[in-house]
N, C-alpha and C. Protein backbone atom coordinates (compact mmCIF):
# COMPACT_ATOMS: atom_id res chain seq x y z
N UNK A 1 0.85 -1.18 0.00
CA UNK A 1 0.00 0.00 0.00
C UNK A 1 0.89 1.24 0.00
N UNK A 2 0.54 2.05 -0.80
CA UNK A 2 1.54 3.48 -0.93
C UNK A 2 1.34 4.76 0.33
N UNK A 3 2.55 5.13 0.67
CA UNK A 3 2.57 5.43 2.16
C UNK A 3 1.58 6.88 1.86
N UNK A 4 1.04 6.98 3.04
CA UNK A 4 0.34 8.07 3.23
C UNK A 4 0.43 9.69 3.59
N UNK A 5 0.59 10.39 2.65
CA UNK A 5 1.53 11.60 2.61
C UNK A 5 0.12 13.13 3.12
N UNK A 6 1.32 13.70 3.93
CA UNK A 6 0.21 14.44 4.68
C UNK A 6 1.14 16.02 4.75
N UNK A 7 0.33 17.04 4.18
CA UNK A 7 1.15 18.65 4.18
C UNK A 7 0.44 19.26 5.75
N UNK A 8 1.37 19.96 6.36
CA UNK A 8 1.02 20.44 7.54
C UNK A 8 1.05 22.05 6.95
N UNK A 9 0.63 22.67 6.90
CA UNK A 9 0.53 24.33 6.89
C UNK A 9 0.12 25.57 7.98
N UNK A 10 1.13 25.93 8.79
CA UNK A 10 1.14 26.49 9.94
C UNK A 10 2.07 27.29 9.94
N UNK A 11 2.35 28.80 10.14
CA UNK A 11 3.19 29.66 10.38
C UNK A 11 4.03 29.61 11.43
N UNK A 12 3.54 28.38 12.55
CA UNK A 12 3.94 28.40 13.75
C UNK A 12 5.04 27.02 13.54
N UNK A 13 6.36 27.59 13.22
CA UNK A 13 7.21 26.14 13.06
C UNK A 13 7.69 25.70 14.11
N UNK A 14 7.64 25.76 15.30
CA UNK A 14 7.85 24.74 16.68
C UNK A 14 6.71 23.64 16.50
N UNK A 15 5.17 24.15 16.06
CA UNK A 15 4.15 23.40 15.95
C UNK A 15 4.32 22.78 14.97
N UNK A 16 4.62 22.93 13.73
CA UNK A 16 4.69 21.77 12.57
C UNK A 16 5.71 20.83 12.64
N UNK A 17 6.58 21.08 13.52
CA UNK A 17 7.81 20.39 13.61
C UNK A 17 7.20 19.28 14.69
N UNK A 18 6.80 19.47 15.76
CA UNK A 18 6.61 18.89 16.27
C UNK A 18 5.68 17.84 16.11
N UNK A 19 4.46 18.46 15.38
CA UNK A 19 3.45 17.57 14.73
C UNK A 19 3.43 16.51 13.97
N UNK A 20 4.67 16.83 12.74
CA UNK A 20 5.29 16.16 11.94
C UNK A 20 5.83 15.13 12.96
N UNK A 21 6.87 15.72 13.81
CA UNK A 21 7.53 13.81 14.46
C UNK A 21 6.69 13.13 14.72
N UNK A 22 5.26 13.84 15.37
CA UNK A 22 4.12 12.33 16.33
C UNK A 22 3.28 11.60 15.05
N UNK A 23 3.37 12.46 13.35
CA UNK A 23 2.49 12.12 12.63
C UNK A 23 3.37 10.72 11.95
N UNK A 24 4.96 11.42 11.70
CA UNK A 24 6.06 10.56 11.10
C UNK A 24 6.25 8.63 11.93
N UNK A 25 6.08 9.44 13.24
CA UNK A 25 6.23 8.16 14.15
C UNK A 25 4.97 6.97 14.23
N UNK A 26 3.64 7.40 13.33
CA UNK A 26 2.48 6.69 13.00
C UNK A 26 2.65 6.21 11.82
N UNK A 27 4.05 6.30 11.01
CA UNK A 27 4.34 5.83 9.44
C UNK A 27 3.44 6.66 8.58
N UNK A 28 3.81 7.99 8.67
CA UNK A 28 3.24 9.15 7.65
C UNK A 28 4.13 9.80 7.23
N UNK A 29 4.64 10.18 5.74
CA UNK A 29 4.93 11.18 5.25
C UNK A 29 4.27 12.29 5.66
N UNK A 30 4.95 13.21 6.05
CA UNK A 30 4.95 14.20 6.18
C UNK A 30 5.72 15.84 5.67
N UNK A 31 5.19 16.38 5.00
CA UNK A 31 5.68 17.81 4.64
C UNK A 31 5.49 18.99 5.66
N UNK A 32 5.85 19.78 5.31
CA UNK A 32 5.42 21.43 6.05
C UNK A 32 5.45 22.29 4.96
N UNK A 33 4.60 22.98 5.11
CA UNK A 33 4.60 24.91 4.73
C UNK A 33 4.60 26.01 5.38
N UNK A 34 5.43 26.66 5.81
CA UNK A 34 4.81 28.13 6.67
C UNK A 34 4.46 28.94 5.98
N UNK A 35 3.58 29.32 4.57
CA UNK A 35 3.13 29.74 4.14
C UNK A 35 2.33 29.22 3.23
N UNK A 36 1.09 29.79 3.08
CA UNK A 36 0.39 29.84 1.43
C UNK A 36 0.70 29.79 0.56
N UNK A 37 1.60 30.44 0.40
CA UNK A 37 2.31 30.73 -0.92
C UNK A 37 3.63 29.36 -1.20
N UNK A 38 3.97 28.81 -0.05
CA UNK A 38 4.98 27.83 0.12
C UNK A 38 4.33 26.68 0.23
N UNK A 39 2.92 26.49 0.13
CA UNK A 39 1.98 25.13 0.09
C UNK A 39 1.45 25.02 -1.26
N UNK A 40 1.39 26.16 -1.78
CA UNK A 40 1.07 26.46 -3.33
C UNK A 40 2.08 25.64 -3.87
N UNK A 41 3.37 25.81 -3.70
CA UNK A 41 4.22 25.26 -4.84
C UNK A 41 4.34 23.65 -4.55
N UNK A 42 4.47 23.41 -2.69
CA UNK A 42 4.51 22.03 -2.14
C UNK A 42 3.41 21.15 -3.53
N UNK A 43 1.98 21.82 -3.45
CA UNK A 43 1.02 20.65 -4.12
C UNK A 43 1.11 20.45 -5.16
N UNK A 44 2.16 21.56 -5.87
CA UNK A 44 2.37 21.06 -7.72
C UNK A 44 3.53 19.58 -7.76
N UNK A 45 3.95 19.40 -6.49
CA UNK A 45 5.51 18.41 -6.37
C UNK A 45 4.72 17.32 -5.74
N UNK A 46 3.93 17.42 -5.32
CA UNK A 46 3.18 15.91 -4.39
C UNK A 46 1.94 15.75 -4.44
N UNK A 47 1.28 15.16 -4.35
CA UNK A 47 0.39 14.47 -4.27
C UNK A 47 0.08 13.94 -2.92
N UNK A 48 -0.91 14.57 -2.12
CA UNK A 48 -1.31 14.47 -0.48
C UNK A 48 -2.75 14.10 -0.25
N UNK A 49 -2.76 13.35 0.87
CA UNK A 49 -3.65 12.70 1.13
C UNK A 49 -4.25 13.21 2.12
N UNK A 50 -3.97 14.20 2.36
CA UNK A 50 -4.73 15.06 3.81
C UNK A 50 -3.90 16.63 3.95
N UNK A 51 -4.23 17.54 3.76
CA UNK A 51 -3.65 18.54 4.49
C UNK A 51 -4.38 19.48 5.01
N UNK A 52 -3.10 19.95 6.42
CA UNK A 52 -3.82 20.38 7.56
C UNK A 52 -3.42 21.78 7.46
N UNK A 53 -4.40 22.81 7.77
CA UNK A 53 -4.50 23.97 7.15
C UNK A 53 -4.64 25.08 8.64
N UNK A 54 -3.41 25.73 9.01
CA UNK A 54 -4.03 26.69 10.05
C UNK A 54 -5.08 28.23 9.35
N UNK A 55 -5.94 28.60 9.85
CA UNK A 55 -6.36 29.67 9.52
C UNK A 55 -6.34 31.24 9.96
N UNK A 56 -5.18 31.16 10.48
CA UNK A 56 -4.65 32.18 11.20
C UNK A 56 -3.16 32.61 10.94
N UNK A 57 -2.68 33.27 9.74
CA UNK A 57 -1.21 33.66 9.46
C UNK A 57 -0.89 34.57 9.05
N UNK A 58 0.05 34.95 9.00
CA UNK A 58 0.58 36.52 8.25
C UNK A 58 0.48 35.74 7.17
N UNK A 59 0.26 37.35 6.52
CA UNK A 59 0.35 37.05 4.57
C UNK A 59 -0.69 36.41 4.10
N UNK A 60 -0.96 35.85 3.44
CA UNK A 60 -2.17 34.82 2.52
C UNK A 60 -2.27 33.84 3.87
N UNK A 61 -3.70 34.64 4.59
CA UNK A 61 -4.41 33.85 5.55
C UNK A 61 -4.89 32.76 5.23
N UNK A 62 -5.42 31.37 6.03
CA UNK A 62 -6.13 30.31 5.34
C UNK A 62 -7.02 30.27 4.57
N UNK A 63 -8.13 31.22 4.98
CA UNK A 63 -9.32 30.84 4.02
C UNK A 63 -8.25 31.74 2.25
N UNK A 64 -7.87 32.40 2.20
CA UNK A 64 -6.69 32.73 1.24
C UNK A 64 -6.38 31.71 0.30
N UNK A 65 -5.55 31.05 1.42
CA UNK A 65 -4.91 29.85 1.11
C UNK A 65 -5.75 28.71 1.05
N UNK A 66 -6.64 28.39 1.49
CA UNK A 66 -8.06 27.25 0.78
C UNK A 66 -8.17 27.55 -0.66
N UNK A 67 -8.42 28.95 -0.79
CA UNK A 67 -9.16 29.14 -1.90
C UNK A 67 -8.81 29.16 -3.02
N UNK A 68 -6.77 29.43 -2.44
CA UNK A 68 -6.12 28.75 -4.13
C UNK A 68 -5.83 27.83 -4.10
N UNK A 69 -5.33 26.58 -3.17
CA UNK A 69 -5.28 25.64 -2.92
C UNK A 69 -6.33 24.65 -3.45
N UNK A 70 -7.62 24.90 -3.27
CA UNK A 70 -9.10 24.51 -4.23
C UNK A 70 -8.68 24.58 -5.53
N UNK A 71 -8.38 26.10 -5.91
CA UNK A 71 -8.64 26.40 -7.48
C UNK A 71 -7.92 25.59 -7.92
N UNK A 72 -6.47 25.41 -7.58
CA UNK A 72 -5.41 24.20 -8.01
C UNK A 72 -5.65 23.28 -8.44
N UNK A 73 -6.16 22.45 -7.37
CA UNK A 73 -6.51 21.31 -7.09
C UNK A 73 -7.83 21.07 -6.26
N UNK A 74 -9.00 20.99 -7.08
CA UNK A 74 -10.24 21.08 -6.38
C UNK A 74 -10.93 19.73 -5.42
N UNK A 75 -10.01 18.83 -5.68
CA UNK A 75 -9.98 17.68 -5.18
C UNK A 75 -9.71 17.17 -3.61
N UNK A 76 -8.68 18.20 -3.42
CA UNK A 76 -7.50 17.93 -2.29
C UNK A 76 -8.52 17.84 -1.01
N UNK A 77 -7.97 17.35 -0.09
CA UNK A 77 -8.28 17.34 1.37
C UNK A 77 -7.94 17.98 2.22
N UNK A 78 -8.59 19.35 2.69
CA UNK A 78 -8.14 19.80 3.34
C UNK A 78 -9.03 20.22 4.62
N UNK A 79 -8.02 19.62 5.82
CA UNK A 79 -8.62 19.93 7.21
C UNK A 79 -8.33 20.85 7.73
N UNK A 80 -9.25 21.71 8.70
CA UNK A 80 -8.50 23.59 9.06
C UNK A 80 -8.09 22.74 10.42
N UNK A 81 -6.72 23.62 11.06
CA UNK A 81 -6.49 23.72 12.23
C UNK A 81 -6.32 24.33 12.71
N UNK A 82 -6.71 24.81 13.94
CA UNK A 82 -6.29 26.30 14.69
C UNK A 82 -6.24 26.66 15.70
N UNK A 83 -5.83 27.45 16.06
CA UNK A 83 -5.89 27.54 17.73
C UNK A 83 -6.72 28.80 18.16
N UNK A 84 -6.99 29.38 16.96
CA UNK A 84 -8.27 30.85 17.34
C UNK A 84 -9.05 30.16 16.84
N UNK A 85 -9.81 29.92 17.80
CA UNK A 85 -11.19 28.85 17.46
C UNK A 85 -12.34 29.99 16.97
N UNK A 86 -12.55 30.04 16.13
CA UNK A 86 -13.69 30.77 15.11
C UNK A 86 -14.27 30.11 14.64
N UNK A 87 -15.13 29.62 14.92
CA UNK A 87 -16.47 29.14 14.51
C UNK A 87 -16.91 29.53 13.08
N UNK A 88 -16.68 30.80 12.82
CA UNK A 88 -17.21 31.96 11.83
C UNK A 88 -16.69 31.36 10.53
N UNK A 89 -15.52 31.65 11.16
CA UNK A 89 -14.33 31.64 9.51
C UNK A 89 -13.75 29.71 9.88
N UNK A 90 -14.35 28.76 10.82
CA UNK A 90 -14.55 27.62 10.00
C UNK A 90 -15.28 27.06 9.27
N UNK A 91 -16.83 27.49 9.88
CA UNK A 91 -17.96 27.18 9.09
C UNK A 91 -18.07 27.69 7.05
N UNK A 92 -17.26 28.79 7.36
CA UNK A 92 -16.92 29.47 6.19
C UNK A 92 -16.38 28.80 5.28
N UNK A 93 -14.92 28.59 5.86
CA UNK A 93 -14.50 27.60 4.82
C UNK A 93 -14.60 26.14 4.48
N UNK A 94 -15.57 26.10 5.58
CA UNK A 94 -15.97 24.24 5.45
C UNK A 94 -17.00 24.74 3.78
N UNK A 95 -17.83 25.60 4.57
CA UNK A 95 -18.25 26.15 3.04
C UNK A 95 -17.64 26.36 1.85
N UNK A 96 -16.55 26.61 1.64
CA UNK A 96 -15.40 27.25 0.42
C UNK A 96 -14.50 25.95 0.18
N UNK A 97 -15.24 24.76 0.59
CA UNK A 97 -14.80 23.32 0.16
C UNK A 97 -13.63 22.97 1.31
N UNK A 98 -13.53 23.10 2.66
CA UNK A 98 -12.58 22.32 3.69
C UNK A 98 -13.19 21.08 4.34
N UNK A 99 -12.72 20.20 4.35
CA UNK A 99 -13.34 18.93 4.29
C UNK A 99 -14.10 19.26 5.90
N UNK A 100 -13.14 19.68 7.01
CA UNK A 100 -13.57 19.50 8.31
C UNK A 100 -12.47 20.30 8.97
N UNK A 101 -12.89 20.91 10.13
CA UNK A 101 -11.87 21.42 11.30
C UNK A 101 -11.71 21.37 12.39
N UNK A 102 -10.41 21.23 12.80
CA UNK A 102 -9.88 20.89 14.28
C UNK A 102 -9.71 22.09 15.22
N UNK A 103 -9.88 22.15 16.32
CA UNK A 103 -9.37 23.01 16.69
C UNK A 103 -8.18 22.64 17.88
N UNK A 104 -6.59 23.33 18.06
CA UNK A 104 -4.99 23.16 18.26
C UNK A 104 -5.70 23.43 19.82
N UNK A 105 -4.79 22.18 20.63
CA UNK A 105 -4.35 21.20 19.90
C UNK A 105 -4.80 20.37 19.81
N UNK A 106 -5.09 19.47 18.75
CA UNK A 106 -5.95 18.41 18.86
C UNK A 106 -5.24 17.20 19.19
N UNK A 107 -6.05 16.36 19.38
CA UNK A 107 -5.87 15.08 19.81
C UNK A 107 -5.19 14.00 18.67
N UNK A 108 -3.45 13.18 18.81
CA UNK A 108 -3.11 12.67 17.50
C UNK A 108 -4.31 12.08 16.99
N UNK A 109 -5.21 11.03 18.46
CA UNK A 109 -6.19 9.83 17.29
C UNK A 109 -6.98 10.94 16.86
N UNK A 110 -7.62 11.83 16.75
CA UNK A 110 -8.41 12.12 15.89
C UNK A 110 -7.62 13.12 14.69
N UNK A 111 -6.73 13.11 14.95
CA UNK A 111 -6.18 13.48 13.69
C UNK A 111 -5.57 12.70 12.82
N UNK A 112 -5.52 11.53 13.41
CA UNK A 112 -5.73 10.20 12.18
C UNK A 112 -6.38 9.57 12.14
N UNK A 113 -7.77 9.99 12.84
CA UNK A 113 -8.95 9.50 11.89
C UNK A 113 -9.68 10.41 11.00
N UNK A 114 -8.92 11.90 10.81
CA UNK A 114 -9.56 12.91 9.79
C UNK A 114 -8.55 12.56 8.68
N UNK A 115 -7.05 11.97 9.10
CA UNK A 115 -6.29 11.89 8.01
C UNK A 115 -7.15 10.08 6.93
N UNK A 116 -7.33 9.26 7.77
CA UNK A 116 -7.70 8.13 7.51
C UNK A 116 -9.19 8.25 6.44
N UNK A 117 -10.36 9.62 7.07
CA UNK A 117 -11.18 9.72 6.14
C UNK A 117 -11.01 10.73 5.11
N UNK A 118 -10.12 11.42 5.06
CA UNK A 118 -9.61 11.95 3.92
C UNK A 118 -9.09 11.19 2.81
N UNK A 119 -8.35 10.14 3.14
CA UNK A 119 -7.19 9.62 2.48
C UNK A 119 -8.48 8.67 1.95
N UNK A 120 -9.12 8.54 2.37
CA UNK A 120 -10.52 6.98 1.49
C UNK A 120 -11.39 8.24 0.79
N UNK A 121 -11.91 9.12 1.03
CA UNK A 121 -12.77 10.59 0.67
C UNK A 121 -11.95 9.99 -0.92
N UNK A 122 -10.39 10.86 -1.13
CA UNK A 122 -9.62 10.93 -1.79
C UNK A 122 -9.31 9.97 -2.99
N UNK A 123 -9.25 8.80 -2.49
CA UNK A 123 -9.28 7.61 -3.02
C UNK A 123 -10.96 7.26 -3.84
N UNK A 124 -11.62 7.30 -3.57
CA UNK A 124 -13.20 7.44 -3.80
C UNK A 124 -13.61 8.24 -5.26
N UNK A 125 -12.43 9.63 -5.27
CA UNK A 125 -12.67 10.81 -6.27
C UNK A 125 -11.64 10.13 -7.33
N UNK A 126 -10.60 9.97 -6.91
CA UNK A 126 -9.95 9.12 -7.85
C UNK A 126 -10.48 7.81 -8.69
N UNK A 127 -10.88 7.30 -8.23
CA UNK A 127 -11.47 6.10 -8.36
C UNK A 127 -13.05 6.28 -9.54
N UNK A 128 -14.06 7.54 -8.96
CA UNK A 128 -14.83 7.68 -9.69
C UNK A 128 -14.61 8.43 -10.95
N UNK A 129 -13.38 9.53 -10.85
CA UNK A 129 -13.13 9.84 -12.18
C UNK A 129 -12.32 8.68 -12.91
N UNK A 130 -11.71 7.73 -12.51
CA UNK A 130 -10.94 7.25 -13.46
C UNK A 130 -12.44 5.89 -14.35
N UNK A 131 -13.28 5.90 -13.45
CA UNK A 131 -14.24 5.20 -14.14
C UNK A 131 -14.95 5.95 -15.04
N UNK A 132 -15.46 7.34 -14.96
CA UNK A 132 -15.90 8.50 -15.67
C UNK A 132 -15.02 8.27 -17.13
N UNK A 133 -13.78 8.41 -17.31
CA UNK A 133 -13.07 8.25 -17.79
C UNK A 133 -13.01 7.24 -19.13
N UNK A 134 -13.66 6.02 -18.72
CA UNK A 134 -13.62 5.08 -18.71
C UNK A 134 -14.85 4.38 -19.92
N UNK A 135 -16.13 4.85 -18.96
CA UNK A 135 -17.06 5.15 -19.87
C UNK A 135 -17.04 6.16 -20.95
N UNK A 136 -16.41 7.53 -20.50
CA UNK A 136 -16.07 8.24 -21.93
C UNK A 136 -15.74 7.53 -23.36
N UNK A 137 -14.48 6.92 -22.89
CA UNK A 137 -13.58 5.71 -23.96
C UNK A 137 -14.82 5.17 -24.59
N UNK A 138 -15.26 4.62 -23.67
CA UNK A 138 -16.13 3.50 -24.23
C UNK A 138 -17.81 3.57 -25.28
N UNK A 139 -18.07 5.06 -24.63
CA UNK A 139 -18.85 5.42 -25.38
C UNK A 139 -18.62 6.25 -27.08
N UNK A 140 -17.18 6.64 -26.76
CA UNK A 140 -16.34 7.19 -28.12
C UNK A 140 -16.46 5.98 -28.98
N UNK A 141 -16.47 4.69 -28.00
CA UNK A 141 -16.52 3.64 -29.16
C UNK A 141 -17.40 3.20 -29.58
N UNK A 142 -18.63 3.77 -29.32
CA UNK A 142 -19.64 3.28 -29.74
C UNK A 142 -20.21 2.09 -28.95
N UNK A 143 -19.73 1.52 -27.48
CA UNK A 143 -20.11 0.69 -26.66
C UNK A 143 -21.13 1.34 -25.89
């Protein structure tokens, strides 16, 4: 089974660092971004199965950074995390396509069971476009 790769995005690098060892030590790839703009380029190089999104940063704030992160890749998984618990601006971007949000610090098991239903979510979209796909072919052929 192909290992399970997970982007952390947090301005706060004591916190991603740290997050990363307890996520690494569960057999996860793991990346970081301290920026928007530095998670932008991360998702053109990988392919992730969950990423965790603070909504609170200098520069290209999260919902910011959701919203090109979406345009990119409208597919992706992304969970908010945060430690200014706003209700407001999660509900928001659960709206603006964020799968679900945590609020810092959360608990590892449930942050691998948001990574665990992301990563099947993920698998699911893959899976139905490549059948979409599929039938296209097949109807080009006149099947």
């Amino acid at each position: 089974m192909a290992e399970t790769k997970v982007l952390l995005i947090d301005d706060e690098v004591e916190f991603t660092r740290t997050l990363s060892e307890r996520l690494e030590s569960r057999g996860l790839k793991v990346d970081s971004a301290n920026s928007g703009e530095e998670a932008l380029k991360k998702i053109d190089e990988v392919t992730y199965d969950a990423i965790f999104l603070d909504l609170a940063m200098p520069g290209m704030d999260g919902i910011e950074t959701l919203k090109n992160l979406l345009a990119e890749k409208p597919d992706l998984q992304v969970i908010l995390l945060t430690g200014h618990a706003s209700i407001d601006k999660s509900v928001e971007a659960v709206k603006l396509g964020a799968k679900d949000f945590l609020e810092k610090p959360a608990n590892i098991d449930k942050l691998m069971a948001k990574i665990k239903e992301a990563e099947t979510d993920r698998m699911l979209i893959v899976e139905k476009r490549s059948e979409d796909e599929i039938k296209k072919i097949l109807k080009s052929k006149g099947w």
